[in-house]
PDB file of N, CA and C in Angstrom:
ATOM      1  N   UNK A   1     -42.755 -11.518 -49.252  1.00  0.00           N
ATOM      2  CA  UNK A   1     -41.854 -10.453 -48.889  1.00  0.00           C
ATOM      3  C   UNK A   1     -41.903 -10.238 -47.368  1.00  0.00           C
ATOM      4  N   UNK A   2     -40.652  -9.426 -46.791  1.00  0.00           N
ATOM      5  CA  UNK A   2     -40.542  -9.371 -45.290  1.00  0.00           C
ATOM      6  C   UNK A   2     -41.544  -7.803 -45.037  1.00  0.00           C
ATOM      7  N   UNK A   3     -42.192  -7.793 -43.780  1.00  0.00           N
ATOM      8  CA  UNK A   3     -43.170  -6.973 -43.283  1.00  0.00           C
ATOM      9  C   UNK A   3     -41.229  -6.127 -43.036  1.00  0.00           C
ATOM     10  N   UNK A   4     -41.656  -4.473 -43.147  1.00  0.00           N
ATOM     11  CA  UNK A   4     -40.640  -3.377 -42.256  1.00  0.00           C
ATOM     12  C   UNK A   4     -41.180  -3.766 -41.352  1.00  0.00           C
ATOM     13  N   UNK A   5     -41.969  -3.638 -40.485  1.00  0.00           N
ATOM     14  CA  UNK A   5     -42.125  -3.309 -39.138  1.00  0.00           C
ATOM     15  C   UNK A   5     -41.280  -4.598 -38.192  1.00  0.00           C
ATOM     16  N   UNK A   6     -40.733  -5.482 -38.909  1.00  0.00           N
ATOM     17  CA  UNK A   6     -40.057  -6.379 -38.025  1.00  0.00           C
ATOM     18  C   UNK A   6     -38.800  -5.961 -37.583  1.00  0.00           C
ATOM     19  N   UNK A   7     -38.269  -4.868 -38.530  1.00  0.00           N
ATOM     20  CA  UNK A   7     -36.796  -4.206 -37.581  1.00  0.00           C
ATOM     21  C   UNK A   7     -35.449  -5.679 -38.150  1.00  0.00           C
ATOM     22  N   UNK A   8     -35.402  -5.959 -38.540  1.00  0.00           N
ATOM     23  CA  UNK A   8     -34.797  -7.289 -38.306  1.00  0.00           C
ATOM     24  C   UNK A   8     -34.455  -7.645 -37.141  1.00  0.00           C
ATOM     25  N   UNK A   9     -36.005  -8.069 -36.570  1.00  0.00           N
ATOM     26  CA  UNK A   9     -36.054  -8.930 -35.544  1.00  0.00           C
ATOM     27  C   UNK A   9     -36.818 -10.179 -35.378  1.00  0.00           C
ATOM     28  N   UNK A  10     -35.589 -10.881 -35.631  1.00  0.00           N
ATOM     29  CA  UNK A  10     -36.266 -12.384 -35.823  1.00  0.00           C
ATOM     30  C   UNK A  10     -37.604 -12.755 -34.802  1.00  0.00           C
ATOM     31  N   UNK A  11     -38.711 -13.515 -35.508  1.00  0.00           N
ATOM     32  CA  UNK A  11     -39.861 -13.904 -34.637  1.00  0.00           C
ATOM     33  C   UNK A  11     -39.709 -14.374 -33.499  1.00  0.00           C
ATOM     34  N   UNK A  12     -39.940 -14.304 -32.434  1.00  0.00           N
ATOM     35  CA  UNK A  12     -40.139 -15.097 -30.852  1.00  0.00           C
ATOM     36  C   UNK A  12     -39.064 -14.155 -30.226  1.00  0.00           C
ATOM     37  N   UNK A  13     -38.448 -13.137 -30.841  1.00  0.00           N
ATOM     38  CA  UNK A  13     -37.549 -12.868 -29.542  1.00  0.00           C
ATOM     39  C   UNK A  13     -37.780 -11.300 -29.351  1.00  0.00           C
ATOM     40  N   UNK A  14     -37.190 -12.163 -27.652  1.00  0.00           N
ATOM     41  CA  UNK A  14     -38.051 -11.310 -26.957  1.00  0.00           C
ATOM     42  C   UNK A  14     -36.699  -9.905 -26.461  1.00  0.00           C
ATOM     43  N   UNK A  15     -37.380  -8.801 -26.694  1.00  0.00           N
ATOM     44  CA  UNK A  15     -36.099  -7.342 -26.572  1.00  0.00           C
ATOM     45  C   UNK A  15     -36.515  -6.981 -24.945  1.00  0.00           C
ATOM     46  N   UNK A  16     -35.446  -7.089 -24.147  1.00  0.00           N
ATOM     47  CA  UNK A  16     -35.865  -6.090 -23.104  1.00  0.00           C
ATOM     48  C   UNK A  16     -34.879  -5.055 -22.754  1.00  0.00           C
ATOM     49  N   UNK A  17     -35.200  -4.137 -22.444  1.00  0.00           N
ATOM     50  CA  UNK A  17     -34.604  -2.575 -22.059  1.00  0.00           C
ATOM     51  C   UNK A  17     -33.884  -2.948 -20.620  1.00  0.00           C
ATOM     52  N   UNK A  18     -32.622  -2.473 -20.018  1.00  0.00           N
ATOM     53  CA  UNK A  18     -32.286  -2.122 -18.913  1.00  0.00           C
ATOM     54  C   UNK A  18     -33.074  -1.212 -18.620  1.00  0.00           C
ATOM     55  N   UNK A  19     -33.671  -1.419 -16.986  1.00  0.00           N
ATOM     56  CA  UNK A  19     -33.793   0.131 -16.539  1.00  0.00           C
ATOM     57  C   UNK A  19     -33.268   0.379 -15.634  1.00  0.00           C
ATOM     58  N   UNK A  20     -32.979   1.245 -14.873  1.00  0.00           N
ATOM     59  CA  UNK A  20     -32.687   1.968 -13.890  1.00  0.00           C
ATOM     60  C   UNK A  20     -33.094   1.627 -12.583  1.00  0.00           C
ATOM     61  N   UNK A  21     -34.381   2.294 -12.817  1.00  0.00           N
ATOM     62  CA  UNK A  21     -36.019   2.179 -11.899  1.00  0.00           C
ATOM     63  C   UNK A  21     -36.226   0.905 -11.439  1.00  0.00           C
ATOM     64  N   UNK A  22     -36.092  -0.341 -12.283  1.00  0.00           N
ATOM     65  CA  UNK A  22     -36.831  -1.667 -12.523  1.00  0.00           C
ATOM     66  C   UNK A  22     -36.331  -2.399 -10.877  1.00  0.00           C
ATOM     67  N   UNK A  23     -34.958  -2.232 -10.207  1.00  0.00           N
ATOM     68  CA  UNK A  23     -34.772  -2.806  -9.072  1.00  0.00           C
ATOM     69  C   UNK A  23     -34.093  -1.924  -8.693  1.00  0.00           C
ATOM     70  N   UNK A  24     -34.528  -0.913  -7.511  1.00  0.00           N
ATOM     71  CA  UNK A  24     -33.833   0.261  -7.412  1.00  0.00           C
ATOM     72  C   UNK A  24     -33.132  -0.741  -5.803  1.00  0.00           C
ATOM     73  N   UNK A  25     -33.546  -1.872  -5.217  1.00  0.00           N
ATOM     74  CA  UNK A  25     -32.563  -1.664  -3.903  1.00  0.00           C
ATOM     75  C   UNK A  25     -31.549  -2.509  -4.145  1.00  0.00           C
ATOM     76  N   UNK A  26     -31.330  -3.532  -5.781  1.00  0.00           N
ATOM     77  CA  UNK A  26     -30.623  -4.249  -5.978  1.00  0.00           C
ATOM     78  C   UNK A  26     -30.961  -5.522  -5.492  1.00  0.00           C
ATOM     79  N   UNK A  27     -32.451  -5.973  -5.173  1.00  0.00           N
ATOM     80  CA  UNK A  27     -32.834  -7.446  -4.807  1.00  0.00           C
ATOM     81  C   UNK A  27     -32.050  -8.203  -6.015  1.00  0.00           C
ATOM     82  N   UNK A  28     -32.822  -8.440  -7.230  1.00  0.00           N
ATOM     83  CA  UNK A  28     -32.589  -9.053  -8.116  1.00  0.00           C
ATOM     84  C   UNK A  28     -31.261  -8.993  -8.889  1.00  0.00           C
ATOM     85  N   UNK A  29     -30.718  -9.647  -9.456  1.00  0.00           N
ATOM     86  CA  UNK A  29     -28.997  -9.663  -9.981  1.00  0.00           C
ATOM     87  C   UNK A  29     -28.409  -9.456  -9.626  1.00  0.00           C
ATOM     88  N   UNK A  30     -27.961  -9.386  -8.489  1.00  0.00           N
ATOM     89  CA  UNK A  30     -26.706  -8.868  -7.556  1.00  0.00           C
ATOM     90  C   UNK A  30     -25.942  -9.754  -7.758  1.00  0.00           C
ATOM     91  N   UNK A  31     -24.543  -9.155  -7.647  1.00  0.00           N
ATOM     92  CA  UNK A  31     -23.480  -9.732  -7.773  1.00  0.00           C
ATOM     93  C   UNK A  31     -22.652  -9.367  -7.069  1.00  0.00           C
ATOM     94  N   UNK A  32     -21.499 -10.272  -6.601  1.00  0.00           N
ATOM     95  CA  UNK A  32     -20.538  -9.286  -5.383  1.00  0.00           C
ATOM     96  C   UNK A  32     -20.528  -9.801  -4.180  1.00  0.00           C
ATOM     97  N   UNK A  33     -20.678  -9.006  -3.126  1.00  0.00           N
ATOM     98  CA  UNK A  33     -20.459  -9.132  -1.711  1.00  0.00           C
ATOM     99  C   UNK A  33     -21.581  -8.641  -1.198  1.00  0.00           C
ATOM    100  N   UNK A  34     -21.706  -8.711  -0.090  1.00  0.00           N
ATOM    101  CA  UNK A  34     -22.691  -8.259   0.796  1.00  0.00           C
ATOM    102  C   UNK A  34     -22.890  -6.982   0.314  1.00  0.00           C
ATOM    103  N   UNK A  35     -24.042  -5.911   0.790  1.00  0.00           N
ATOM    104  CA  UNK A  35     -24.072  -4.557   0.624  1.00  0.00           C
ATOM    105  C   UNK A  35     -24.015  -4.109   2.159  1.00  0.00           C
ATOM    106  N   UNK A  36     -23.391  -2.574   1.692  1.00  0.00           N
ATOM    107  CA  UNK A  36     -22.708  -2.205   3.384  1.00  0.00           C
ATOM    108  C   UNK A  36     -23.581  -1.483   3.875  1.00  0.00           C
ATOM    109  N   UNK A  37     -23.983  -1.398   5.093  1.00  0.00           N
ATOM    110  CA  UNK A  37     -24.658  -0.433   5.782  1.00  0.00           C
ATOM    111  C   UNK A  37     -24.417   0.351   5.566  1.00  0.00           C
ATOM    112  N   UNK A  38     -25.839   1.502   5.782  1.00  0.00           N
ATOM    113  CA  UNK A  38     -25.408   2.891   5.744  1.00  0.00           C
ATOM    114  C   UNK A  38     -24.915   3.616   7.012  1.00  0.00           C
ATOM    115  N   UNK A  39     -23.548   4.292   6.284  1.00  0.00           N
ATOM    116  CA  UNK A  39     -22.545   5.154   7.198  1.00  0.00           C
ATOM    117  C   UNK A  39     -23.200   5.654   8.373  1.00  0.00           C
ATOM    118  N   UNK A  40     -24.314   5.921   8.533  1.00  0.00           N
ATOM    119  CA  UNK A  40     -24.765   6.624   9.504  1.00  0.00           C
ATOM    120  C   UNK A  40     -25.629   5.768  10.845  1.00  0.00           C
ATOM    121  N   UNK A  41     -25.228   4.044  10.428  1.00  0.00           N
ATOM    122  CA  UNK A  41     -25.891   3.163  11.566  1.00  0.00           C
ATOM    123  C   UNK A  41     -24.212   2.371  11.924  1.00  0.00           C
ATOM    124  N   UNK A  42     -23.256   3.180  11.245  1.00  0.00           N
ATOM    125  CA  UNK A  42     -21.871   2.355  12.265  1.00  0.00           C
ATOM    126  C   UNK A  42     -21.496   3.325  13.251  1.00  0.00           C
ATOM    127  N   UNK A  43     -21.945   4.964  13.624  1.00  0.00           N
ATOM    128  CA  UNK A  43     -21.835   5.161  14.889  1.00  0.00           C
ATOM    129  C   UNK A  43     -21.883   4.843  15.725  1.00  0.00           C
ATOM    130  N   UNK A  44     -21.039   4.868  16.712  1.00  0.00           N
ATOM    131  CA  UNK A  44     -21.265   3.914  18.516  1.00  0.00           C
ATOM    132  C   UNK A  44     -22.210   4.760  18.637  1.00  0.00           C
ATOM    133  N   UNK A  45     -23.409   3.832  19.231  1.00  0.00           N
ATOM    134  CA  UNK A  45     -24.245   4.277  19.819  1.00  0.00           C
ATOM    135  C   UNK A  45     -25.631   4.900  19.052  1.00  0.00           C
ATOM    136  N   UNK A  46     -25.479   4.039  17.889  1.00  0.00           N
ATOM    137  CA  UNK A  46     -26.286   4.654  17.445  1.00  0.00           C
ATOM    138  C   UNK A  46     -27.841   3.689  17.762  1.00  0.00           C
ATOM    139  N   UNK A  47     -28.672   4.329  17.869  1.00  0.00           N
ATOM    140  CA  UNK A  47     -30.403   3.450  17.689  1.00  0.00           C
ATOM    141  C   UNK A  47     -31.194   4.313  17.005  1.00  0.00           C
ATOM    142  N   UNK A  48     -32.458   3.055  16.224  1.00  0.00           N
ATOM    143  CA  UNK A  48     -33.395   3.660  15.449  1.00  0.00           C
ATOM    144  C   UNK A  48     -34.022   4.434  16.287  1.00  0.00           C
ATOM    145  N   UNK A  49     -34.717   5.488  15.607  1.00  0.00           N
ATOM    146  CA  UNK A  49     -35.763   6.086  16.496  1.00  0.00           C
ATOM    147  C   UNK A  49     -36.931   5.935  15.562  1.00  0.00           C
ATOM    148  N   UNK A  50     -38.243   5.326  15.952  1.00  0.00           N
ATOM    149  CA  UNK A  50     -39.434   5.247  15.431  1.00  0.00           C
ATOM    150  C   UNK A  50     -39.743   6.974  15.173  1.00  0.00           C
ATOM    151  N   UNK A  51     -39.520   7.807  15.930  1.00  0.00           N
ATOM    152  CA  UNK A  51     -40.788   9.167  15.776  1.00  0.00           C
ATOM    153  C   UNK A  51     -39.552   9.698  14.511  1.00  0.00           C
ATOM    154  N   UNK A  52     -38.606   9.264  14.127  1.00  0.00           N
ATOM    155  CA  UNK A  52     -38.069   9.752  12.524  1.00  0.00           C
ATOM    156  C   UNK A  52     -38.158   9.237  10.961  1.00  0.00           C
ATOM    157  N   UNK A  53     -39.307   8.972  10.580  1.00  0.00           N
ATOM    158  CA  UNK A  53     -39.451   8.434   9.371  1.00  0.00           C
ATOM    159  C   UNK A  53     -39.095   8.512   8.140  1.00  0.00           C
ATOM    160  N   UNK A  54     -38.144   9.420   7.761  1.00  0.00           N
ATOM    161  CA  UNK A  54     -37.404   9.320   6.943  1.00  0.00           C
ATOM    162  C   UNK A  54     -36.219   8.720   6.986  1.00  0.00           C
ATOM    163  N   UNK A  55     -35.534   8.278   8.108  1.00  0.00           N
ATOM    164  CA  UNK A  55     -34.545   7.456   8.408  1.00  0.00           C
ATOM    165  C   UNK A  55     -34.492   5.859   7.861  1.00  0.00           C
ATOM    166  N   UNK A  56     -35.834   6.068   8.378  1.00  0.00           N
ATOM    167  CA  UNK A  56     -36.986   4.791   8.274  1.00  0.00           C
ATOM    168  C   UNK A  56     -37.128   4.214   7.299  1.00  0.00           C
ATOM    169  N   UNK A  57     -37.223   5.053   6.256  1.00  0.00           N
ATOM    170  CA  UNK A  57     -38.003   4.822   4.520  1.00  0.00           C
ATOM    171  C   UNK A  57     -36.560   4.376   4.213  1.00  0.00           C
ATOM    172  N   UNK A  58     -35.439   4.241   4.536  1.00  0.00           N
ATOM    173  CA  UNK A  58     -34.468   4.166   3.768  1.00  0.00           C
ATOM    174  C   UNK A  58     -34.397   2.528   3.837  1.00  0.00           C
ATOM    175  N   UNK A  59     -35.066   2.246   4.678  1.00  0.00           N
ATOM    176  CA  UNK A  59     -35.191   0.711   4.945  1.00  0.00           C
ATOM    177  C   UNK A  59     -36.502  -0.231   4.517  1.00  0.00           C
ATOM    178  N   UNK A  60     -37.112   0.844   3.913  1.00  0.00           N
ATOM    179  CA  UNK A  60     -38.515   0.349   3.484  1.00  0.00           C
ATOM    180  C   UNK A  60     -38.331   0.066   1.909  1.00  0.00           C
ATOM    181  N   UNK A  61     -39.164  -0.594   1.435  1.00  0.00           N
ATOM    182  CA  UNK A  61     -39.343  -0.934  -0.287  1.00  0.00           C
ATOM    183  C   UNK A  61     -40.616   0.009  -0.909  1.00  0.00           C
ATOM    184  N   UNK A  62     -40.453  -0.147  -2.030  1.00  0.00           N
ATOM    185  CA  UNK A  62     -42.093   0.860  -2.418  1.00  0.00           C
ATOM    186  C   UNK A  62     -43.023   0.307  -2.286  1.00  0.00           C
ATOM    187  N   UNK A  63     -43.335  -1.142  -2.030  1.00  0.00           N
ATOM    188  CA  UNK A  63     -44.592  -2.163  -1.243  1.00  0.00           C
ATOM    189  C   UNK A  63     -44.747  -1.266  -0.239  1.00  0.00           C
ATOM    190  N   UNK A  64     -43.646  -1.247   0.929  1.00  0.00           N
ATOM    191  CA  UNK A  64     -44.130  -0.799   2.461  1.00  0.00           C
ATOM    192  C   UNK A  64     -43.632  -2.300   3.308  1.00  0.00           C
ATOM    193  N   UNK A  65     -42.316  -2.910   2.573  1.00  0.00           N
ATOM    194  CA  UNK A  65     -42.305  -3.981   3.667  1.00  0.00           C
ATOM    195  C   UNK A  65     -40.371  -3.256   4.055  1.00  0.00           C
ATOM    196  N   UNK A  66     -40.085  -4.341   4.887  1.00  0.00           N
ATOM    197  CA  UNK A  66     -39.124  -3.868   5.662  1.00  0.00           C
ATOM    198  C   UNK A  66     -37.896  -4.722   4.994  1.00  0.00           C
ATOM    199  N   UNK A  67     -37.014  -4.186   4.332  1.00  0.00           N
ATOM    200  CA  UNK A  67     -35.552  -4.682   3.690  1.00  0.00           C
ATOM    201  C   UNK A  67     -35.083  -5.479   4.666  1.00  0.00           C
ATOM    202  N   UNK A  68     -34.746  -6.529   4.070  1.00  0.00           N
ATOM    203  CA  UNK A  68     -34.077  -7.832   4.594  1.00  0.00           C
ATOM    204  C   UNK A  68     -32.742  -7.632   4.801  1.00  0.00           C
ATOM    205  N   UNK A  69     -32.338  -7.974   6.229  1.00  0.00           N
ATOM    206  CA  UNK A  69     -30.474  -7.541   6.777  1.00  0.00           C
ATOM    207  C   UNK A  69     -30.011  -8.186   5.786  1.00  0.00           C
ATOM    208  N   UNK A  70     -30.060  -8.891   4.784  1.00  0.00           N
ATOM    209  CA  UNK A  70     -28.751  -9.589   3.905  1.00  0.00           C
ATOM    210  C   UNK A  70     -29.078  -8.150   2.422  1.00  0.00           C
ATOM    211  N   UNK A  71     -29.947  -7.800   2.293  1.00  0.00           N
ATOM    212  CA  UNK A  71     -30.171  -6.299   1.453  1.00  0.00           C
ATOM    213  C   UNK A  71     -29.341  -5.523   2.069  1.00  0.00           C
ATOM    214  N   UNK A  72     -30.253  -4.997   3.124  1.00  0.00           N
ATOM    215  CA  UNK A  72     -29.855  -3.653   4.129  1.00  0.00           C
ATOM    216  C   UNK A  72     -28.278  -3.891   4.638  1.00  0.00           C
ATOM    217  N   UNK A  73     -27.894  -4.780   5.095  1.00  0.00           N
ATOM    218  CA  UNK A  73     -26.000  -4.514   5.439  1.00  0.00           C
ATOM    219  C   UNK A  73     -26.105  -4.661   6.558  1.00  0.00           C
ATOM    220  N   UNK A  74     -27.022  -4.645   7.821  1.00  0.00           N
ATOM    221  CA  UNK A  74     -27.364  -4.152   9.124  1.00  0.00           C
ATOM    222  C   UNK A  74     -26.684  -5.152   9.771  1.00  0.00           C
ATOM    223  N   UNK A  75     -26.385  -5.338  11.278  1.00  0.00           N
ATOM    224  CA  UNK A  75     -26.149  -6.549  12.275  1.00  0.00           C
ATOM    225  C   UNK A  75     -27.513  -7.000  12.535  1.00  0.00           C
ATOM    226  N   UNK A  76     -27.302  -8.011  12.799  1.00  0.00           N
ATOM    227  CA  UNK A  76     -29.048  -8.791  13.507  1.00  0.00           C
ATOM    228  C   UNK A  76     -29.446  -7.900  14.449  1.00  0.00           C
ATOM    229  N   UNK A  77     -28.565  -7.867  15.601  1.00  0.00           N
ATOM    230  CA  UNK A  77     -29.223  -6.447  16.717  1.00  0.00           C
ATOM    231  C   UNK A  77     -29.708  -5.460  15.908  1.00  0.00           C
ATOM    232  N   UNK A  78     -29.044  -4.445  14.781  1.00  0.00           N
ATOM    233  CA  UNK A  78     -30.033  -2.957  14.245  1.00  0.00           C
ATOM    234  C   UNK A  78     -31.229  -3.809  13.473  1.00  0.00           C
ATOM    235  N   UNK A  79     -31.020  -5.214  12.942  1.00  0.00           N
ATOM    236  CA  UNK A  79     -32.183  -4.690  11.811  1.00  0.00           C
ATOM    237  C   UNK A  79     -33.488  -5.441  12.894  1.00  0.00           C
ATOM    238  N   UNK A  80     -32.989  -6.528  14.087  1.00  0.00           N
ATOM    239  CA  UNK A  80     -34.311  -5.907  15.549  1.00  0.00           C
ATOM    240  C   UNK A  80     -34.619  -5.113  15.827  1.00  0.00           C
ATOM    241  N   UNK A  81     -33.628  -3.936  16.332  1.00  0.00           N
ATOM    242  CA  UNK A  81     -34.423  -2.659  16.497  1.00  0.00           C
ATOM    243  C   UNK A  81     -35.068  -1.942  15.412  1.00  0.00           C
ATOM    244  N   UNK A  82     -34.257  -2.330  14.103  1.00  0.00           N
ATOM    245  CA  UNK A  82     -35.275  -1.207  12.903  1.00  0.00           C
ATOM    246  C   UNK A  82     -36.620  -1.898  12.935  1.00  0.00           C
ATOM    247  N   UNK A  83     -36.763  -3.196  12.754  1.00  0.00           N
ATOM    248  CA  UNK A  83     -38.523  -3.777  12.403  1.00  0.00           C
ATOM    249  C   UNK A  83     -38.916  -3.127  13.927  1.00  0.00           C
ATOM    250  N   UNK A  84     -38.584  -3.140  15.271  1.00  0.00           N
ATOM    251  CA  UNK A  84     -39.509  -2.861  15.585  1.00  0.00           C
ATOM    252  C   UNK A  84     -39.590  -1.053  16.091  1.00  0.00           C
ATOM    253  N   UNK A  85     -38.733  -0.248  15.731  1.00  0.00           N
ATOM    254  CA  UNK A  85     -38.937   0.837  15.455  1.00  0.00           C
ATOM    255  C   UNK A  85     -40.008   1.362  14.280  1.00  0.00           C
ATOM    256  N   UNK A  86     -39.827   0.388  13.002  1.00  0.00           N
ATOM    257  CA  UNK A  86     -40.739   0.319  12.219  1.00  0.00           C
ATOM    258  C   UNK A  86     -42.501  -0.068  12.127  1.00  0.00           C
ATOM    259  N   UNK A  87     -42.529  -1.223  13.045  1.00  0.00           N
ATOM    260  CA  UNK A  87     -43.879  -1.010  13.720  1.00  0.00           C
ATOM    261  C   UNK A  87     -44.191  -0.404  14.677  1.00  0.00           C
ATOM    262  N   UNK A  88     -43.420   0.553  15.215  1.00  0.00           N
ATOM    263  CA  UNK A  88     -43.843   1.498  16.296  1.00  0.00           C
ATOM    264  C   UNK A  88     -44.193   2.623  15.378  1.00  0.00           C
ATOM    265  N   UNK A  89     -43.462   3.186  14.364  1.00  0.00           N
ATOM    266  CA  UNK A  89     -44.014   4.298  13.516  1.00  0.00           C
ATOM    267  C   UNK A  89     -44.946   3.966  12.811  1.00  0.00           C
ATOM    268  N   UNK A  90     -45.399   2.340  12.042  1.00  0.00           N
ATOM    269  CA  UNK A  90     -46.631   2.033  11.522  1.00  0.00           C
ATOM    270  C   UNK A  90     -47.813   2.098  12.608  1.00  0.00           C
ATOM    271  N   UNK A  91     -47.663   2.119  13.351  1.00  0.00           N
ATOM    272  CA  UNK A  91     -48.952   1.842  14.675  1.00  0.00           C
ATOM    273  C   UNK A  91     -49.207   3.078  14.827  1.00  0.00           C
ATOM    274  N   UNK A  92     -47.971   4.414  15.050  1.00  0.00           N
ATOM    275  CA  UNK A  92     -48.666   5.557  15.279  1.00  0.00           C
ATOM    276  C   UNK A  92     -49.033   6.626  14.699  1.00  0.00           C
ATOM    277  N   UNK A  93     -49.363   5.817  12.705  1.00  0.00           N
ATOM    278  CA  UNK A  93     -49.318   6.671  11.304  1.00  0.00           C
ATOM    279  C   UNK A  93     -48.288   7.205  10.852  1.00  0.00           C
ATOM    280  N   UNK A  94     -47.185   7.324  11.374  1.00  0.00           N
ATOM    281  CA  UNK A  94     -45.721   7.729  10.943  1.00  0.00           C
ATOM    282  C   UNK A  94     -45.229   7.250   9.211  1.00  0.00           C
ATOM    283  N   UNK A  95     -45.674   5.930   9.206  1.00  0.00           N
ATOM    284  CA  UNK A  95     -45.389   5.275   8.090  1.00  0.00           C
ATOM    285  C   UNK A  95     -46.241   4.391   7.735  1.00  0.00           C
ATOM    286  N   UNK A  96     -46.831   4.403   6.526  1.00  0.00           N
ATOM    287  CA  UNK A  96     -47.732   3.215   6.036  1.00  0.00           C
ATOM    288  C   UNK A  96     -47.605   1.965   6.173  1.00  0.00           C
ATOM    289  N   UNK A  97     -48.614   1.144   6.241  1.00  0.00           N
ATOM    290  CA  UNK A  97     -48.241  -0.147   6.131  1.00  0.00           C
ATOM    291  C   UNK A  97     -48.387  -0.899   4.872  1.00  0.00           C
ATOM    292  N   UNK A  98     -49.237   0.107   3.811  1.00  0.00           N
ATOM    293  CA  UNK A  98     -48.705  -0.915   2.350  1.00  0.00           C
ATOM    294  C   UNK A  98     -48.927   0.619   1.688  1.00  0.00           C
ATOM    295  N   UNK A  99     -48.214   0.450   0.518  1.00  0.00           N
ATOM    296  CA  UNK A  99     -48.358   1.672  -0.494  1.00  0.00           C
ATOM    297  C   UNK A  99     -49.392   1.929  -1.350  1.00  0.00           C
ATOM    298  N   UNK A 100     -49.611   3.266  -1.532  1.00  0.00           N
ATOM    299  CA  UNK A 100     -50.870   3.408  -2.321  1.00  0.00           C
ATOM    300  C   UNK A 100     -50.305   3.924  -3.839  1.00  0.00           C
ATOM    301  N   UNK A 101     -51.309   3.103  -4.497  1.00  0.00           N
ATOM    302  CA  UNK A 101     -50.862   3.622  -5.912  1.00  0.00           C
ATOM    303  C   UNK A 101     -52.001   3.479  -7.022  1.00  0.00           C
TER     304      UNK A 101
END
């Protein structure tokens, strides 16, 4: 006789859940076009500022590494100045350099 607890779910296969959470910056499965910068780095004139770290985090992953311009949307010039705005706020405790958990 068949065990209930199998659900009718045939042996070897394997169920996985969507989540939400699981790739929150969209590394994995993307589909589409590029992703666009955020609205607030196509101002003329705009530059990172290291001493603002929440600006910052928007470019960071939950590791603590720095989103890759083909992720982030950025021009090659911002996402130079973001890494090294970003090690200017890691050097002066502003922002971690790996996450604690």
């Amino acid at each position: 006789m068949s065990d209930d607890n199998d659900d009718n779910v045939s042996k070897g296969t394997v169920i996985r859940e969507g989540r939400a959470d699981a790739d929150p910056l969209g590394i994995r499965r993307r589909r589409g076009g590029r992703k666009r910068a955020p609205s607030f780095t196509a101002e003329p004139g705009f530059e990172f500022d290291y001493k603002d770290p929440q600006q910052l985090r928007y470019f960071i992953t939950d590791r603590g590494k720095i989103v890759p311009r083909r992720i982030s949307g950025l021009t090659a010039q911002q996402q130079r100045s973001l890494t090294v705005a970003v090690k200017r706020a890691r050097n002066i405790a502003l922002l971690p350099y790996t996450s604690v958990k």
